[in-house]
C-alpha atoms as a PDB file:
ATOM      1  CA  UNK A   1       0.000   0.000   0.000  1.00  0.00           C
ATOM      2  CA  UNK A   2       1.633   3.623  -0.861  1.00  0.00           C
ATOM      3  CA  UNK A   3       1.946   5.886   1.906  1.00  0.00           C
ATOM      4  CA  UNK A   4       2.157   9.381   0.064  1.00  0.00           C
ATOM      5  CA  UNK A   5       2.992  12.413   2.128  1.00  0.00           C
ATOM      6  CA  UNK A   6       1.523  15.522   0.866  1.00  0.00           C
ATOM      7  CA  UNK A   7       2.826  19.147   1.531  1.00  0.00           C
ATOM      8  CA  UNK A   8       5.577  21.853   0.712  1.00  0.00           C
ATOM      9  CA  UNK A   9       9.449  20.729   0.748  1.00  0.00           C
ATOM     10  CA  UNK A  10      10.646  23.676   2.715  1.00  0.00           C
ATOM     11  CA  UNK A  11       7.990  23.559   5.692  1.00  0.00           C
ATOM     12  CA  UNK A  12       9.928  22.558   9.387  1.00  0.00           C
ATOM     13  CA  UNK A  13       6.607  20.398  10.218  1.00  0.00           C
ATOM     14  CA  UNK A  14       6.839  17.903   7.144  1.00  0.00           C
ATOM     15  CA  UNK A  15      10.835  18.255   7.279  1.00  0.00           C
ATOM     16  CA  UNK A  16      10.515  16.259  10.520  1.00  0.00           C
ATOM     17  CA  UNK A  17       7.285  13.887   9.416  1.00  0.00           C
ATOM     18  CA  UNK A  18       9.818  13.091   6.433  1.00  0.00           C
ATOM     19  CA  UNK A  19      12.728  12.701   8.794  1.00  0.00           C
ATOM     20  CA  UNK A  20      10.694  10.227  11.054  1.00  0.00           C
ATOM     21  CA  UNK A  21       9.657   7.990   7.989  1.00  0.00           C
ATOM     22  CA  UNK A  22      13.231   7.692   6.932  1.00  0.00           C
ATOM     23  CA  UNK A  23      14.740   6.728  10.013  1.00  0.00           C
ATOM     24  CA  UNK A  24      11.958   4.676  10.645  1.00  0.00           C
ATOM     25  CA  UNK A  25      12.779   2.931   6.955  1.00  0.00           C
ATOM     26  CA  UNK A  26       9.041   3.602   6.452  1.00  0.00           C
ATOM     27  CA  UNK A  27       9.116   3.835   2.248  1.00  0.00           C
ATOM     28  CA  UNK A  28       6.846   6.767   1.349  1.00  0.00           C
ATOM     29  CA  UNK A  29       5.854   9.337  -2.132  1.00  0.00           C
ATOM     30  CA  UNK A  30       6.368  13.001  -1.470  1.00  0.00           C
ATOM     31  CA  UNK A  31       3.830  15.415  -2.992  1.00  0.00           C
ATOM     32  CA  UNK A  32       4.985  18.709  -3.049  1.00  0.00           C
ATOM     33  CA  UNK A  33       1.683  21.197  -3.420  1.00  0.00           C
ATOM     34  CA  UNK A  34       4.889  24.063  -4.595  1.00  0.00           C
ATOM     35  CA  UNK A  35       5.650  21.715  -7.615  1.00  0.00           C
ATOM     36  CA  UNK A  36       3.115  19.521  -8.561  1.00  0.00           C
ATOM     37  CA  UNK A  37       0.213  21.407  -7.312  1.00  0.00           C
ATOM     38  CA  UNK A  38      -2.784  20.398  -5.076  1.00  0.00           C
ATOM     39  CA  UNK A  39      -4.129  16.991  -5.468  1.00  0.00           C
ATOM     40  CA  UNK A  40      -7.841  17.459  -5.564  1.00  0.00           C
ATOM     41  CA  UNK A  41      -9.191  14.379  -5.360  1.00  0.00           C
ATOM     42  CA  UNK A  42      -6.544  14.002  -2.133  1.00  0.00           C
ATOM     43  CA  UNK A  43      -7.439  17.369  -0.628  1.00  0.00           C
ATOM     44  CA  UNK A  44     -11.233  16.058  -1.124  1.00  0.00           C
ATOM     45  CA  UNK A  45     -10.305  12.374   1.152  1.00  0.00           C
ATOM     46  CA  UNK A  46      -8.787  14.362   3.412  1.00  0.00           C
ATOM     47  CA  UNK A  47     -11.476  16.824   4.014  1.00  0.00           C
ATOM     48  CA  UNK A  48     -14.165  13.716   3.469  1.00  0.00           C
ATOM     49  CA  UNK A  49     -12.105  11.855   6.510  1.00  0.00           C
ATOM     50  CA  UNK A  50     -10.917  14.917   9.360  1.00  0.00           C
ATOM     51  CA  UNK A  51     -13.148  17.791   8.075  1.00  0.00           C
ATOM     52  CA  UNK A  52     -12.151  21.069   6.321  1.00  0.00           C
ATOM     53  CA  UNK A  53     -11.383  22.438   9.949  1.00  0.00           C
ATOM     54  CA  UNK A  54      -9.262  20.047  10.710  1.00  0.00           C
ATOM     55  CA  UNK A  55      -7.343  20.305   7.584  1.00  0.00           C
ATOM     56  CA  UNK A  56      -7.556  23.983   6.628  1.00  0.00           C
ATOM     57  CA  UNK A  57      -4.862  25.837   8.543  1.00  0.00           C
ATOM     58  CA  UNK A  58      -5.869  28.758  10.361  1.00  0.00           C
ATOM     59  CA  UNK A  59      -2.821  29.545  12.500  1.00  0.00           C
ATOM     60  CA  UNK A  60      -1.462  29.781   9.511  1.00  0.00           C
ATOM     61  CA  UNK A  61       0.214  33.768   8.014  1.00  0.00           C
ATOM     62  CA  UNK A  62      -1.291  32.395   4.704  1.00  0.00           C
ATOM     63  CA  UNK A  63      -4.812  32.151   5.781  1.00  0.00           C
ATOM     64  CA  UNK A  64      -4.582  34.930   8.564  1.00  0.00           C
ATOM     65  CA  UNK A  65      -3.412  37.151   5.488  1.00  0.00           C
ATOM     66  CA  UNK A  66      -6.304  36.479   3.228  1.00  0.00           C
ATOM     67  CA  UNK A  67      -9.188  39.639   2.927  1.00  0.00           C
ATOM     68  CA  UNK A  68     -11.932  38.982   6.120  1.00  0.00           C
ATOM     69  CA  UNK A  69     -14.082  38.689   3.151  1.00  0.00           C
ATOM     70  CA  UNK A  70     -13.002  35.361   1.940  1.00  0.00           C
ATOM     71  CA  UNK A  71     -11.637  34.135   6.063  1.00  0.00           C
ATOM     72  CA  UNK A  72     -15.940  34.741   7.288  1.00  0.00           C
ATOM     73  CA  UNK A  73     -18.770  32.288   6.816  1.00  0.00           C
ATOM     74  CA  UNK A  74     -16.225  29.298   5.956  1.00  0.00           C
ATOM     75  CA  UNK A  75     -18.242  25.970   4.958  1.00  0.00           C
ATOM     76  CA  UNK A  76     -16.804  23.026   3.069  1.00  0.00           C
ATOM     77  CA  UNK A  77     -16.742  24.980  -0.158  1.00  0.00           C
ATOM     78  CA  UNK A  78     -15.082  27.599   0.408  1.00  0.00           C
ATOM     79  CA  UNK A  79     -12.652  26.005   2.158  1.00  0.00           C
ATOM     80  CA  UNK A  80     -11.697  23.512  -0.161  1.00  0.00           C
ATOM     81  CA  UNK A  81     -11.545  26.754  -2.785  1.00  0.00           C
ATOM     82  CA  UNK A  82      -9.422  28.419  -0.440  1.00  0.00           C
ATOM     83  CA  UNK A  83      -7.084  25.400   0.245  1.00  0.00           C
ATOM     84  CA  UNK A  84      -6.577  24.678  -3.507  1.00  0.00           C
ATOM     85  CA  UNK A  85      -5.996  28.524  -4.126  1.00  0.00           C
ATOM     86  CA  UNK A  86      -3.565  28.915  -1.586  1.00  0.00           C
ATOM     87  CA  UNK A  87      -1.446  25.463  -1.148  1.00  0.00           C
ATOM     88  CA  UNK A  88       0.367  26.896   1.794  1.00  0.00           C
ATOM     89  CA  UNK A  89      -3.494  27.322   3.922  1.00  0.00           C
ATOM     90  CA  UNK A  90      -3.538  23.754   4.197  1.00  0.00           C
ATOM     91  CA  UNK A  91      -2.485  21.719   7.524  1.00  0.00           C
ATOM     92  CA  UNK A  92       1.090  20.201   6.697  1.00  0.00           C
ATOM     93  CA  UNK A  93       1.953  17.309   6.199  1.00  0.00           C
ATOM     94  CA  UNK A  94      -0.856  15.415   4.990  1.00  0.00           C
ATOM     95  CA  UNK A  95      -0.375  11.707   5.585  1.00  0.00           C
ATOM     96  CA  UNK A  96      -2.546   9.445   3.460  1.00  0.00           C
ATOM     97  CA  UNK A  97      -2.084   5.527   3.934  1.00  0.00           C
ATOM     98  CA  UNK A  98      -5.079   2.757   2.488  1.00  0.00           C
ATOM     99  CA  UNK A  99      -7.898   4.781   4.408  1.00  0.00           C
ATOM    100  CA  UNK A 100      -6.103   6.735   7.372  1.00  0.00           C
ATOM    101  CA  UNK A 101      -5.577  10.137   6.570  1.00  0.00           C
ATOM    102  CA  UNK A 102      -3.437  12.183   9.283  1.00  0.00           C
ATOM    103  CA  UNK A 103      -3.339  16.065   9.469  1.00  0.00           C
ATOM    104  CA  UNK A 104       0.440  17.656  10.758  1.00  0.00           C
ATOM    105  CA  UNK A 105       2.911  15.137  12.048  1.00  0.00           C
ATOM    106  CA  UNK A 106       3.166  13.692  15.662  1.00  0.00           C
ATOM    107  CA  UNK A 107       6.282  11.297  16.170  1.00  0.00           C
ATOM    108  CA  UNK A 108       3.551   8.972  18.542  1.00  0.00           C
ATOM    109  CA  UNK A 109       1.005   8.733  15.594  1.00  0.00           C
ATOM    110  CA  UNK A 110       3.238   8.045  13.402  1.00  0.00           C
ATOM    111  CA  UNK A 111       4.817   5.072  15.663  1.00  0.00           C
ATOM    112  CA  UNK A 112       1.610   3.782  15.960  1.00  0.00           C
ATOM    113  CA  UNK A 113       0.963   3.852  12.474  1.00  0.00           C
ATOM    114  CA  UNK A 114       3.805   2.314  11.432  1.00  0.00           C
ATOM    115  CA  UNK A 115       5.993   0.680  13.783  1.00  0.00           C
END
């Protein structure tokens, strides 16, 4: 089964999710939303699976940046527009393996995940 690892090369958060799965020899695709764009149909199991509030990233200077205008009344929709507009609004990394889809990285979900 692949285990693909979605997000953007240069982000700390899925810098140390990648880490982990290599020193864990756990063998993995990167997706990198900076060159190959965001995977719709992946953004949509994600959202499907943890919700668009789990998965949209509001902390985030990307979303926080965005005109009030587009950040009020949020619903699936808009979110997902928002996500695909602006890869870097989305909750890094995104972990999809078979059916479990994980949203940022924690070293004790990944363990029990995978080891």
């Amino acid at each position: 089964m692949t285990i693909i690892v979605y997000g953007i090369a240069n982000c700390d958060t899925v810098r140390k999710a990648r880490a982990w799965l290599d020193a864990h020899h756990v063998t993995y695709r990167f997706h990198d939303y900076k060159k190959a764009g965001v995977d719709s149909a992946a953004l949509g199991r994600a959202v499907d699976r943890l919700g668009w509030e789990k998965v949209l990233n509001r902390q985030g200077t990307t979303f926080r940046k965005l005109p009030e205008s587009e950040r009020a009344d949020l619903d699936r929709s808009r979110a997902m527009a928002i996500m695909q507009a602006h890869p870097s609004a989305i909750k890094r990394p995104l972990l999809e393996h078979g059916a479990v889809v994980e949203a940022g990285f924690s070293a004790d979900r990944y363990a029990e995940l995978f080891d």
